[in-house]
N, C-alpha and C. Protein backbone atom coordinates (compact mmCIF):
# COMPACT_ATOMS: atom_id res chain seq x y z
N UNK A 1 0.83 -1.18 0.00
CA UNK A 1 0.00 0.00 0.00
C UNK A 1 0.88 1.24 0.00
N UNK A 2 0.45 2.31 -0.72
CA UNK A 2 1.09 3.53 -0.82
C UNK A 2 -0.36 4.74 -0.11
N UNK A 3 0.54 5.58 0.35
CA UNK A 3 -0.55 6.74 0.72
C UNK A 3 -0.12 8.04 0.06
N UNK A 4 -0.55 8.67 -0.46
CA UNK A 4 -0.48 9.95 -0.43
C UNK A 4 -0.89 10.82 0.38
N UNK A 5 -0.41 12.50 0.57
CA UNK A 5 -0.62 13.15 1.22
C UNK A 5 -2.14 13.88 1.63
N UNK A 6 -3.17 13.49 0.99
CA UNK A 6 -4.44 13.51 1.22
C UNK A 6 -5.06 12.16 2.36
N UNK A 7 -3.96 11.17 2.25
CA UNK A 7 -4.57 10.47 3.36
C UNK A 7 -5.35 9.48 2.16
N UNK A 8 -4.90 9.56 0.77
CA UNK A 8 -6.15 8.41 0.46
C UNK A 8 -4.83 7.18 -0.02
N UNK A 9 -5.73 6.22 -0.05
CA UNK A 9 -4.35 5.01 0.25
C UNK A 9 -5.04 4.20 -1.25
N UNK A 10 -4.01 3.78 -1.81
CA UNK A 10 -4.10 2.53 -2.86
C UNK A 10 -3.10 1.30 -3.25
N UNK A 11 -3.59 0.45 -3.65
CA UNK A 11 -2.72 -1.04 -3.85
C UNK A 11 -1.06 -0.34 -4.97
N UNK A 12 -0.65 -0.84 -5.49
CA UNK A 12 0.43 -0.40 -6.03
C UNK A 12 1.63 -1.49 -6.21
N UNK A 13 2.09 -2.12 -7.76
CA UNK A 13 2.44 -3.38 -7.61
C UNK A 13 3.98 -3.22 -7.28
N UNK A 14 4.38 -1.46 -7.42
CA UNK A 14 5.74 -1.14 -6.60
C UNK A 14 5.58 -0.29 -5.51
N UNK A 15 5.57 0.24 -4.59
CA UNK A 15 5.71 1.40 -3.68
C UNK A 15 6.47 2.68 -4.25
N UNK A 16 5.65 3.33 -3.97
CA UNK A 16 6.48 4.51 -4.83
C UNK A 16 6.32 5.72 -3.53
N UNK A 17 7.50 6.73 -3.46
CA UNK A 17 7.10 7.07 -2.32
C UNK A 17 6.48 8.58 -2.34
N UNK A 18 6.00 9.66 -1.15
CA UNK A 18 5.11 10.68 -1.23
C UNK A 18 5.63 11.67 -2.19
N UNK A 19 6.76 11.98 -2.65
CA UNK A 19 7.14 12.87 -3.72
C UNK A 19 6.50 12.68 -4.87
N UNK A 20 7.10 11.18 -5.43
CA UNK A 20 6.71 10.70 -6.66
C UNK A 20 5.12 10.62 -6.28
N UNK A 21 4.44 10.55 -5.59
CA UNK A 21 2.65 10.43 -5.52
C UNK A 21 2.47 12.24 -5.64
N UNK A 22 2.78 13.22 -5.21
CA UNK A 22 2.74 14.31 -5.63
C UNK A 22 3.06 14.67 -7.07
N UNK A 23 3.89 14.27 -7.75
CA UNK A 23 4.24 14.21 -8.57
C UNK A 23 3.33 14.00 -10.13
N UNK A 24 2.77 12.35 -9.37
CA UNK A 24 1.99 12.32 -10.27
C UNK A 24 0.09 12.44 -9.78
N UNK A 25 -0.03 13.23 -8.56
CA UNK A 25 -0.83 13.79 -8.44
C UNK A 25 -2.22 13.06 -7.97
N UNK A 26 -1.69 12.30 -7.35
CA UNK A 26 -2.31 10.83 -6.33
C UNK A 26 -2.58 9.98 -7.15
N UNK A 27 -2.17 10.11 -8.69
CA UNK A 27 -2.59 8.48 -9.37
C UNK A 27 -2.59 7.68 -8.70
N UNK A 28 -3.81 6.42 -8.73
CA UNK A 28 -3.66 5.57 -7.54
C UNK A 28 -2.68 4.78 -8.08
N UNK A 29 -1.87 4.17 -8.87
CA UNK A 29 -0.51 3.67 -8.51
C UNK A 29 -0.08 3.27 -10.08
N UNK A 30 1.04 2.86 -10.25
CA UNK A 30 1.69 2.57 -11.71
C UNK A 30 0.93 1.62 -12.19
N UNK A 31 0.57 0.42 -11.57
CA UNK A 31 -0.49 -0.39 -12.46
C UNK A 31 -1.94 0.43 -13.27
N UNK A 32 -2.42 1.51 -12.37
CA UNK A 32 -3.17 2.07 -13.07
C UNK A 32 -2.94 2.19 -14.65
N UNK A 33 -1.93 3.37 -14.20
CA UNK A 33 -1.21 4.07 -15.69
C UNK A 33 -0.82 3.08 -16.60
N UNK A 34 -0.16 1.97 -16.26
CA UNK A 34 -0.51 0.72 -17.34
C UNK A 34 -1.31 0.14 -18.03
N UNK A 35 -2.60 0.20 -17.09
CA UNK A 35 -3.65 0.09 -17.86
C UNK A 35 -4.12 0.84 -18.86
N UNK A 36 -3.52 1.98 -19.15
CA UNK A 36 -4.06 2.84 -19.79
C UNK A 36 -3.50 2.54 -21.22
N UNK A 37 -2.66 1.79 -21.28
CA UNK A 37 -1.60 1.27 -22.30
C UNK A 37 -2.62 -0.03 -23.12
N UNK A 38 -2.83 -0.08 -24.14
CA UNK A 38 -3.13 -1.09 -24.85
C UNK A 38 -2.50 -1.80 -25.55
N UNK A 39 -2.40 -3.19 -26.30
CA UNK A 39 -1.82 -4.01 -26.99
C UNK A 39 -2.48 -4.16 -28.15
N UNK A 40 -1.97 -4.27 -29.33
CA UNK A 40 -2.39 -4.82 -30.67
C UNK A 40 -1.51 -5.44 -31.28
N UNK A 41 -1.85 -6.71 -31.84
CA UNK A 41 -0.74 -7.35 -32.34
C UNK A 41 -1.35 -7.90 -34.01
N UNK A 42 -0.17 -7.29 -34.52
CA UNK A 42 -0.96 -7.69 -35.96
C UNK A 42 0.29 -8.50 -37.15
N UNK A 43 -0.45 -9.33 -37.65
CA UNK A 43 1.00 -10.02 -38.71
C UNK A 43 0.82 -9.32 -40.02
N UNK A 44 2.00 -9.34 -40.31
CA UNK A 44 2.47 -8.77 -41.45
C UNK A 44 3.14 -9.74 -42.56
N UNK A 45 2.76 -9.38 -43.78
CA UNK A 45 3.55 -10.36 -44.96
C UNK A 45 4.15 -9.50 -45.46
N UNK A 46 5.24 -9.90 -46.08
CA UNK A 46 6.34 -9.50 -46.90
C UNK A 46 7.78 -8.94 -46.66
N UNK A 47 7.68 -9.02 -45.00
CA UNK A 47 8.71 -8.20 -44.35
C UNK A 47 10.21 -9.34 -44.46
N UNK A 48 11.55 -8.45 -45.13
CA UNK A 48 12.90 -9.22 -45.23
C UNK A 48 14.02 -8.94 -44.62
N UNK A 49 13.80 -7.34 -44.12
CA UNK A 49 14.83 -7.03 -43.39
C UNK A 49 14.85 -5.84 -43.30
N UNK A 50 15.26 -5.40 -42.06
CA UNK A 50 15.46 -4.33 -41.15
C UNK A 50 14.91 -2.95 -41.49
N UNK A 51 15.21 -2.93 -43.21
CA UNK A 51 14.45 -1.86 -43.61
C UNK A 51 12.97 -1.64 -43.45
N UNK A 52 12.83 -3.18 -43.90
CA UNK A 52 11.44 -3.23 -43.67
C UNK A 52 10.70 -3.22 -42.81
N UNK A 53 11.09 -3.48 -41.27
CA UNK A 53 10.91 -3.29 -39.57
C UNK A 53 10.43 -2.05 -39.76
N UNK A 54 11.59 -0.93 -39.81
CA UNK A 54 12.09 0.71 -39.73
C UNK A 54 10.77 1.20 -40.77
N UNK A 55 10.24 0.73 -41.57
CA UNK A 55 9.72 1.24 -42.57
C UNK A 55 8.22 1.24 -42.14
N UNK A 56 7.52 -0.25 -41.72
CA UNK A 56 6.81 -0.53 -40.70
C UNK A 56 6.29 0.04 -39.42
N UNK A 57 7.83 0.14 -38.65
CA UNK A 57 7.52 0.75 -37.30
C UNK A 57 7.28 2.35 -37.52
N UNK A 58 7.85 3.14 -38.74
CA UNK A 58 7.69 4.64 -38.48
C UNK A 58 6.18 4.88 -38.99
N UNK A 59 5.66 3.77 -39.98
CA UNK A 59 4.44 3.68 -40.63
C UNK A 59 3.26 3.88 -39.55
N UNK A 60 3.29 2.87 -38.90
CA UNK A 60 2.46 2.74 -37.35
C UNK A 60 2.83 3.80 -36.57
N UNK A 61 3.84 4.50 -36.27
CA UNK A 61 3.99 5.01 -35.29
C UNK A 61 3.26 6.23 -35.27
N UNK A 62 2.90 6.38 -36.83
CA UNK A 62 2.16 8.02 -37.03
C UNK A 62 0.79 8.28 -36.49
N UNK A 63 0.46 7.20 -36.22
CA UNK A 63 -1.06 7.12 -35.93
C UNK A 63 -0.83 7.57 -34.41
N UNK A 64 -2.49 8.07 -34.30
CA UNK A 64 -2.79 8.88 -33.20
C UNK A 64 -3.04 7.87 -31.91
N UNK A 65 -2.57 8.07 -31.00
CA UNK A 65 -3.34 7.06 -30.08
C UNK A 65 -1.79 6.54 -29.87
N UNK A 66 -0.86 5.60 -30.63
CA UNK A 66 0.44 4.83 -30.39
C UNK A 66 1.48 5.47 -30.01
N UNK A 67 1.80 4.42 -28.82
CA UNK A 67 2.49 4.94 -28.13
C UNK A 67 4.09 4.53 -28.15
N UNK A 68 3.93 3.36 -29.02
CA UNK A 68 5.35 2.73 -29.06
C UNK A 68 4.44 1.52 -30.46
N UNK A 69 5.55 1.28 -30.92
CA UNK A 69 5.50 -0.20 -32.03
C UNK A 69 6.60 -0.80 -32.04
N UNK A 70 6.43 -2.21 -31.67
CA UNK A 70 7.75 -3.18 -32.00
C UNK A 70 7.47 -3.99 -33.02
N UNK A 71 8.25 -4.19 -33.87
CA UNK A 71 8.09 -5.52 -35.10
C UNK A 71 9.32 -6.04 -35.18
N UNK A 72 8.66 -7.27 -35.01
CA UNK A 72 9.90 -8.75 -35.13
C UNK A 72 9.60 -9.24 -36.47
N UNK A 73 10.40 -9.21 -37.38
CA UNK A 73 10.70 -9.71 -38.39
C UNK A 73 10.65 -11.15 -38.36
N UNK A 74 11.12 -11.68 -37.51
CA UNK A 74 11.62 -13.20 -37.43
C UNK A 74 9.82 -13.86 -37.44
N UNK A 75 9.07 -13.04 -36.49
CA UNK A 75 7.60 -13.14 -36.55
C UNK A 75 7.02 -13.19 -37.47
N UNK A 76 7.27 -11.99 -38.01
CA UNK A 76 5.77 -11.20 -39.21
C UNK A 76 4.91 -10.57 -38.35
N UNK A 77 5.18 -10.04 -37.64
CA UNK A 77 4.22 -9.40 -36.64
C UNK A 77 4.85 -8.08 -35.60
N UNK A 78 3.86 -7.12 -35.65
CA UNK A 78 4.28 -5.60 -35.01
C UNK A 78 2.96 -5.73 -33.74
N UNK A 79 3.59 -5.46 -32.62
CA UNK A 79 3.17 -5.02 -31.58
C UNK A 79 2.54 -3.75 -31.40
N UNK A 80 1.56 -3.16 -31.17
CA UNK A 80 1.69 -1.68 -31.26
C UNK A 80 0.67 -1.39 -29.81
N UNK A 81 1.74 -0.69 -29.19
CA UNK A 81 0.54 -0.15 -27.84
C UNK A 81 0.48 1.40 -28.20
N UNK A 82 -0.76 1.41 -27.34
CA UNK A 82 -1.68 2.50 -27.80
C UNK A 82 -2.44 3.22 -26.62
N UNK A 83 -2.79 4.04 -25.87
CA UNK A 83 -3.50 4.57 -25.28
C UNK A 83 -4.79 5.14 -25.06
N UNK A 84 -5.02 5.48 -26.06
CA UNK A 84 -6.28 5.55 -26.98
C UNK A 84 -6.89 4.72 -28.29
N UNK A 85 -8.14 4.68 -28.54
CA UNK A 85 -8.60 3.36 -29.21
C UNK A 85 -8.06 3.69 -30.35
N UNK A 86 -7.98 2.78 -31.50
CA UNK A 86 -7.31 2.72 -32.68
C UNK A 86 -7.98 2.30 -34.10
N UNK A 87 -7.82 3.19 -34.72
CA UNK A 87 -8.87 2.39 -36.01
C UNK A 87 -7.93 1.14 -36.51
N UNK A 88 -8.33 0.30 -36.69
CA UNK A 88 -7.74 -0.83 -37.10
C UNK A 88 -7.48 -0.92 -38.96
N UNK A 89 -8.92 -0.18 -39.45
CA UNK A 89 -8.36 -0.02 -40.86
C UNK A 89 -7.57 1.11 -41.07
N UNK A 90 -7.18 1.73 -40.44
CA UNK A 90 -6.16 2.85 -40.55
C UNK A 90 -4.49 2.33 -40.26
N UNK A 91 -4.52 0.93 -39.28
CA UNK A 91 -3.30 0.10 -39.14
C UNK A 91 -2.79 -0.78 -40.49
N UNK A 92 -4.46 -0.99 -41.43
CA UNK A 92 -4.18 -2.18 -42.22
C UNK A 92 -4.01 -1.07 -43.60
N UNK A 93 -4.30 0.00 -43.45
CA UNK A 93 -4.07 1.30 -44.49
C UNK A 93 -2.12 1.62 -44.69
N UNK A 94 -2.16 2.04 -43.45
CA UNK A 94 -0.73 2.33 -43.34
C UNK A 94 0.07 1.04 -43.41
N UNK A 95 0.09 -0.03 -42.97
CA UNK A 95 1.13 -1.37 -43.57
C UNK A 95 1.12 -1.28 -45.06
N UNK A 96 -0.41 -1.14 -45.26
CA UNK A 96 -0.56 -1.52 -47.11
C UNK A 96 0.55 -0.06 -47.77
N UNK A 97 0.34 0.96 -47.20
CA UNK A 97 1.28 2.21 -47.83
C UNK A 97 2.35 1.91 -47.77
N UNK A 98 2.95 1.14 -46.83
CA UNK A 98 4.62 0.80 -46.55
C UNK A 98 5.31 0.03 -47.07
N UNK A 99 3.92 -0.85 -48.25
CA UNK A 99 4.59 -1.78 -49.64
C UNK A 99 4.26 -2.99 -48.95
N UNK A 100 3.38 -3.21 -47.57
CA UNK A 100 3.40 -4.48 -46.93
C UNK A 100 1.84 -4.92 -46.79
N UNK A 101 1.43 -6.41 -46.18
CA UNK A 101 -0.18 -6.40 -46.27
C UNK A 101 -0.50 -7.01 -44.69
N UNK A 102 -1.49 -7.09 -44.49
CA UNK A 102 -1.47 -7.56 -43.35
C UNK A 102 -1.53 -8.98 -43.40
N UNK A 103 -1.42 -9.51 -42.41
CA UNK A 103 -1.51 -11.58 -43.00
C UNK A 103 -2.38 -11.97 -41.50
């Protein structure tokens, strides 16, 4: 349990202490703010190398809402978290612009 300086108390899967709770302004704790993070995982065809990751990841990254994109090549597949909801044909828009399709 963590408290902040209002006296209101919440679970918290690290302890963080009264600065950092000022800080971020009694968020009740980092798991929150994680949650706020979403996952999408989507496969990709045609991807051969690195360029094509880089080409991929800056593709996705433009979109509104993402907060980070990883793509593993070795996969065929880009990770993309997001914070806000995401049009999904706007993910399968931008792969298709980047010379790639979705699979």
């Amino acid at each position: 349990m963590i408290s902040c300086k209002d006296e209101r108390k919440f679970q918290s899967v690290e302890p963080i202490g009264h600065k950092m709770c000022q800080q971020l302004r009694c968020i009740k704790s980092i798991q929150i703010m994680e949650a706020f993070v979403m996952n999408y995982s989507v496969r990709i065809k045609g991807m051969s190398c690195q360029h094509c990751v880089m080409a991929v990841k800056k593709a996705l990254s433009s979109l509104d809402g993402v907060t980070g994109v990883e793509v593993n090549l070795d996969k065929g597949e880009a990770l993309i978290n997001h914070d806000a909801p995401i049009d999904l044909e706007d993910v399968r828009k931008q792969i298709e612009k980047s010379g790639f399709e979705v699979g």
